[in-house]
Protein backbone atom coordinates (compact mmCIF):
# COMPACT_ATOMS: atom_id res chain seq x y z
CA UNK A 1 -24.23 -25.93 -17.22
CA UNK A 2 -27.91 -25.11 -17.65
CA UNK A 3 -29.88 -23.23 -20.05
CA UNK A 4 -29.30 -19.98 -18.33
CA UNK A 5 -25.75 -20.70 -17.65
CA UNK A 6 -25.61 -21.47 -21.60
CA UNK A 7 -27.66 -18.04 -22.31
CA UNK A 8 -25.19 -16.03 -20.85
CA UNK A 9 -22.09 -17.17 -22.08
CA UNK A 10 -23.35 -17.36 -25.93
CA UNK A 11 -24.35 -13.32 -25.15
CA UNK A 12 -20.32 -13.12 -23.77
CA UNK A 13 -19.08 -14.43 -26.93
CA UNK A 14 -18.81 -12.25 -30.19
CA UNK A 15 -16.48 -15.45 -32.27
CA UNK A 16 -16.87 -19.41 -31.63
CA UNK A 17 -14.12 -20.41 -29.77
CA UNK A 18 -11.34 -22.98 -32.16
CA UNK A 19 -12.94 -25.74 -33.57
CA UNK A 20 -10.32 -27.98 -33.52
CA UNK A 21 -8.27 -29.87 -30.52
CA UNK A 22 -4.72 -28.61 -32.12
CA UNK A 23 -6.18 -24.93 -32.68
CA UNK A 24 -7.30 -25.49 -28.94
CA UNK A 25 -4.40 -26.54 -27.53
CA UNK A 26 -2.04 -23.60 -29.66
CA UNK A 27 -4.72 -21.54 -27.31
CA UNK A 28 -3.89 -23.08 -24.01
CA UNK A 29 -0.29 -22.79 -24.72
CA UNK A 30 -0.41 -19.08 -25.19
CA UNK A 31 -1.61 -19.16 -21.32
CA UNK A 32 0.74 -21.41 -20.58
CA UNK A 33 3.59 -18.79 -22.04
CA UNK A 34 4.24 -21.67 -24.69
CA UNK A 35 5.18 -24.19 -22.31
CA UNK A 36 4.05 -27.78 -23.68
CA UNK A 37 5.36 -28.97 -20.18
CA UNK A 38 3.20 -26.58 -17.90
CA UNK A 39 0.62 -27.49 -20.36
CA UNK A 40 0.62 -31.38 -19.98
CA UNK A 41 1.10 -30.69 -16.22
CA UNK A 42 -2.42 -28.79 -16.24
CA UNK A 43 -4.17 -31.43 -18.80
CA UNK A 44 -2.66 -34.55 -16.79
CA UNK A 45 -0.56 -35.83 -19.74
CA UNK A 46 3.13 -36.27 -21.04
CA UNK A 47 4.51 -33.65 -22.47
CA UNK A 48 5.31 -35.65 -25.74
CA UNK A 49 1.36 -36.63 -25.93
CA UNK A 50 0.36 -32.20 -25.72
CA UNK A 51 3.16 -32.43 -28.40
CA UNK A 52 1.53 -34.98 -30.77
CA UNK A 53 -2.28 -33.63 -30.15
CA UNK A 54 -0.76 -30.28 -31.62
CA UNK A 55 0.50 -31.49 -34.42
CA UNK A 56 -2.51 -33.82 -34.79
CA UNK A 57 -0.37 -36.90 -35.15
CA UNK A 58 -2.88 -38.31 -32.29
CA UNK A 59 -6.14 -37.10 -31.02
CA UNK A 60 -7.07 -37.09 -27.27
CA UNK A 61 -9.70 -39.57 -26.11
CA UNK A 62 -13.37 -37.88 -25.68
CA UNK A 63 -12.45 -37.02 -21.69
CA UNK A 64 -9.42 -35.29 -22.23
CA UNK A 65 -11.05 -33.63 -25.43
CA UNK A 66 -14.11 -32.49 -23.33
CA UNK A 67 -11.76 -31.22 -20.73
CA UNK A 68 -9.59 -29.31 -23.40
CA UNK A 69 -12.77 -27.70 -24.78
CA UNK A 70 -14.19 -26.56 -20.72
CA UNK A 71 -10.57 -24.84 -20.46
CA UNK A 72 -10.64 -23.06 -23.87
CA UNK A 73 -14.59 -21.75 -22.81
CA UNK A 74 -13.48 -20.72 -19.68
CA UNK A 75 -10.26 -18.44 -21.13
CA UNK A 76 -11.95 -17.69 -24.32
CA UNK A 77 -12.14 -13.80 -25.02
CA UNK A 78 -12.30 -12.50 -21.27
CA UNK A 79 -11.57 -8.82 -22.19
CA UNK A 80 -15.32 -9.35 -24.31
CA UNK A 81 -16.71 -11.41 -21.55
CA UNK A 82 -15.99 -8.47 -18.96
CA UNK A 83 -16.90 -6.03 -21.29
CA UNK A 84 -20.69 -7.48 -22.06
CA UNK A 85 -21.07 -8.21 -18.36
CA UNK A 86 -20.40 -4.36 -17.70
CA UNK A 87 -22.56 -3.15 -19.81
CA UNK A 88 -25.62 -5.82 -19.04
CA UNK A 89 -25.35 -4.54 -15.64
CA UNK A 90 -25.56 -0.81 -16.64
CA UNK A 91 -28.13 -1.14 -19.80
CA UNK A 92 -29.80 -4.13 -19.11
CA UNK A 93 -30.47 -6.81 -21.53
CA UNK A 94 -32.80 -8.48 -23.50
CA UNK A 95 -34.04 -11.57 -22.49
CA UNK A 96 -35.55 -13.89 -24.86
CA UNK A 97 -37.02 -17.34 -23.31
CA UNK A 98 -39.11 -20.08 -23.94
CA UNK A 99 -40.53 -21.83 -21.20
CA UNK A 100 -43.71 -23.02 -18.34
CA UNK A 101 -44.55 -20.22 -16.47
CA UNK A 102 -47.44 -21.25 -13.65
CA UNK A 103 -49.36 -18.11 -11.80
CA UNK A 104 -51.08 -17.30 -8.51
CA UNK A 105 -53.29 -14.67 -8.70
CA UNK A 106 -56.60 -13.16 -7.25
CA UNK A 107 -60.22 -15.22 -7.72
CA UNK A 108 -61.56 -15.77 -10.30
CA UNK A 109 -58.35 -16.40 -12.98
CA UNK A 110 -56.53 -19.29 -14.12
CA UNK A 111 -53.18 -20.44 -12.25
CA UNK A 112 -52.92 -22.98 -14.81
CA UNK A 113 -49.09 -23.50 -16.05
CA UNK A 114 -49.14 -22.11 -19.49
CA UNK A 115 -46.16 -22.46 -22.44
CA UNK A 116 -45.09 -19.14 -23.39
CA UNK A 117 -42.39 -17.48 -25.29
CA UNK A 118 -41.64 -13.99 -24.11
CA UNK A 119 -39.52 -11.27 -25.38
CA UNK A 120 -38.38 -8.37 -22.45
CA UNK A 121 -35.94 -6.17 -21.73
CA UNK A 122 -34.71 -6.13 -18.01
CA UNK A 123 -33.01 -3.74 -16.25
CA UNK A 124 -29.40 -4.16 -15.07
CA UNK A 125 -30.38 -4.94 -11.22
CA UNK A 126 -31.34 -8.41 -12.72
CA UNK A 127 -27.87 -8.49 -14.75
CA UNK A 128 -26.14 -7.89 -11.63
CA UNK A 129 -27.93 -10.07 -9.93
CA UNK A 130 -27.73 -13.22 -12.13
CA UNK A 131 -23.90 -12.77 -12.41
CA UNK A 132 -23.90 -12.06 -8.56
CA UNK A 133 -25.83 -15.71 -8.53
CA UNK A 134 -23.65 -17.47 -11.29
CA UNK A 135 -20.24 -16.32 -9.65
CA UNK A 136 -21.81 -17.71 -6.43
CA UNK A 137 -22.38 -20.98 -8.12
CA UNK A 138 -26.19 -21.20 -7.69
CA UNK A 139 -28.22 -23.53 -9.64
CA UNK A 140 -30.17 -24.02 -12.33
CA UNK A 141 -33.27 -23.59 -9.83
CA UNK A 142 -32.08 -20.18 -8.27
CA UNK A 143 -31.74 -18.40 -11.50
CA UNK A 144 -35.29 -19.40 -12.64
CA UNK A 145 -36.43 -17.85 -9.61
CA UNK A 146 -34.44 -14.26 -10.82
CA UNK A 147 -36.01 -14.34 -13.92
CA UNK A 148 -38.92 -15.77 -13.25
CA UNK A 149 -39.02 -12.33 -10.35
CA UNK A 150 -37.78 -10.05 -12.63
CA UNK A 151 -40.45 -11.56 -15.41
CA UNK A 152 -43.44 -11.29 -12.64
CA UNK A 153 -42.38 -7.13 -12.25
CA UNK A 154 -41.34 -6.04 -15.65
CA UNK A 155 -44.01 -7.98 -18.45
CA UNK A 156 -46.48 -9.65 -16.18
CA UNK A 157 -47.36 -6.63 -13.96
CA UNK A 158 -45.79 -4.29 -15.92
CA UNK A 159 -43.80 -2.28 -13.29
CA UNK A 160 -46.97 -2.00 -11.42
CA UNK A 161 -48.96 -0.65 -13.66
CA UNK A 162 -51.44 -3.69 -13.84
CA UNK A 163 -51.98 -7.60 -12.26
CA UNK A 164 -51.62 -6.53 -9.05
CA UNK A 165 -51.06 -9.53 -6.55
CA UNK A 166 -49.81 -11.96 -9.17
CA UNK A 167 -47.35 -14.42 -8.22
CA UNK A 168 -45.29 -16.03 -11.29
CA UNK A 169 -42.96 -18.65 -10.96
CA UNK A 170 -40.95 -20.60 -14.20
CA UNK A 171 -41.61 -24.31 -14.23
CA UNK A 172 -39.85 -25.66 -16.71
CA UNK A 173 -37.47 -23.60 -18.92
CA UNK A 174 -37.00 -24.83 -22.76
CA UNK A 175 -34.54 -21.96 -23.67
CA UNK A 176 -33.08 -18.76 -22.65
CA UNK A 177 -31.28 -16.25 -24.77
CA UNK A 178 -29.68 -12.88 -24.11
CA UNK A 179 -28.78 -9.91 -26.15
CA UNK A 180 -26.79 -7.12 -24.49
C-alpha cells in the first residue's frame, strides 16, 4: 500500500484493529462462523496449528503473521469503513499532506519543485473519485495525479479565482492524511 492508500484507511478506522495474533485470529473465526477448520483452510495451515496460535501455545512465523494481520485490515469494522466513505463522498474531506509539488505556470515565475505542507478541504467529486481509483486498483502514481488535480483547482488557483494557467503536479509525496 502507499501513502494514500495508508491515508485513507487510517480516516476508515475509528479503533486499532487487535493487537495480538490470538485476538486476531478469535476475529477471523467469527467470519469463519467459528470454524477453526474453514479457518486453517483460508490461512493454509492445520487445523490443530489455528488451534495452538489461539491459545498462544505457538506463534505463527512472520509470513503467516503478516498475512493474518492483511485479513484482519481488510474485515476490520466495514459497517465504519462504508459509513466514512459515504459521507467523504457527500461532505468532502480534509486533506492534510506533506509533499514536492513542481509548477508550470506563465513567464516570468518559478516552476521550481518546492516542499510544502498544505492543509485543504476537497469536495466529494475527489472522494468519489479516489475510491473510484482505489477500488480500480490504480497506483500510487494515479492518485497523486487526483490530488495533485484537485490541489491545482481548490488551494493553488483557488476555484478560479486566481493563478490562472498554472499547472501543478505532486513529485514526491512524504505523507497524506484525511479527516472526514
Amino acid at each position: 500500500m502507499g501513502e494514500i492508500d495508508d491515508g485513507l484507511a487510517r480516516a476508515e478506522r475509528t479503533r486499532p484493529i487487535p493487537s495480538t495474533v490470538p485476538a486476531r485470529l478469535r476475529h477471523l473465526l467469527r467470519a469463519a462462523k467459528g470454524s477453526t477448520k474453514i479457518l486453517a483452510s483460508d490461512l493454509g495451515v492445520s487445523q490443530r496449528t489455528v488451534q495452538r496460535w489461539i491459545k498462544g501455545a505457538a506463534v505463527p512465523r512472520p509470513v503467516a503473521a503478516a498475512d493474518i494481520e492483511a485479513r484482519v485490515r481488510a474485515s476490520w469494522q466495514p459497517r465504519v469503513r462504508e459509513r466514512v466513505r459515504r459521507r467523504a463522498e457527500a461532505q468532502g474531506f480534509v486533506l492534510h499532506v506533506q509533499g514536492r509539488f513542481g509548477y508550470s505556470a506563465a513567464g516570468g515565475s518559478t516552476d521550481d519543485p518546492r516542499e510544502r505542507i498544505i492543509t485543504q478541504h476537497l469536495p466529494g467529486q475527489v472522494a468519489r473519485e479516489l475510491y473510484v481509483a482505489r477500488d480500480a486498483g490504480a497506483g500510487e502514481a494515479e492518485q497523486q495525479r487526483i490530488l495533485a488535480g484537485a490541489l491545482q483547482e481548490h488551494y493553488f488557483r483557488d476555484r478560479g479565482r486566481r493563478a490562472e494557467g498554472l499547472s501543478v503536479r505532486l513529485d514526491q509525496l512524504g505523507w497524506a492524511d484525511f479527516g472526514v
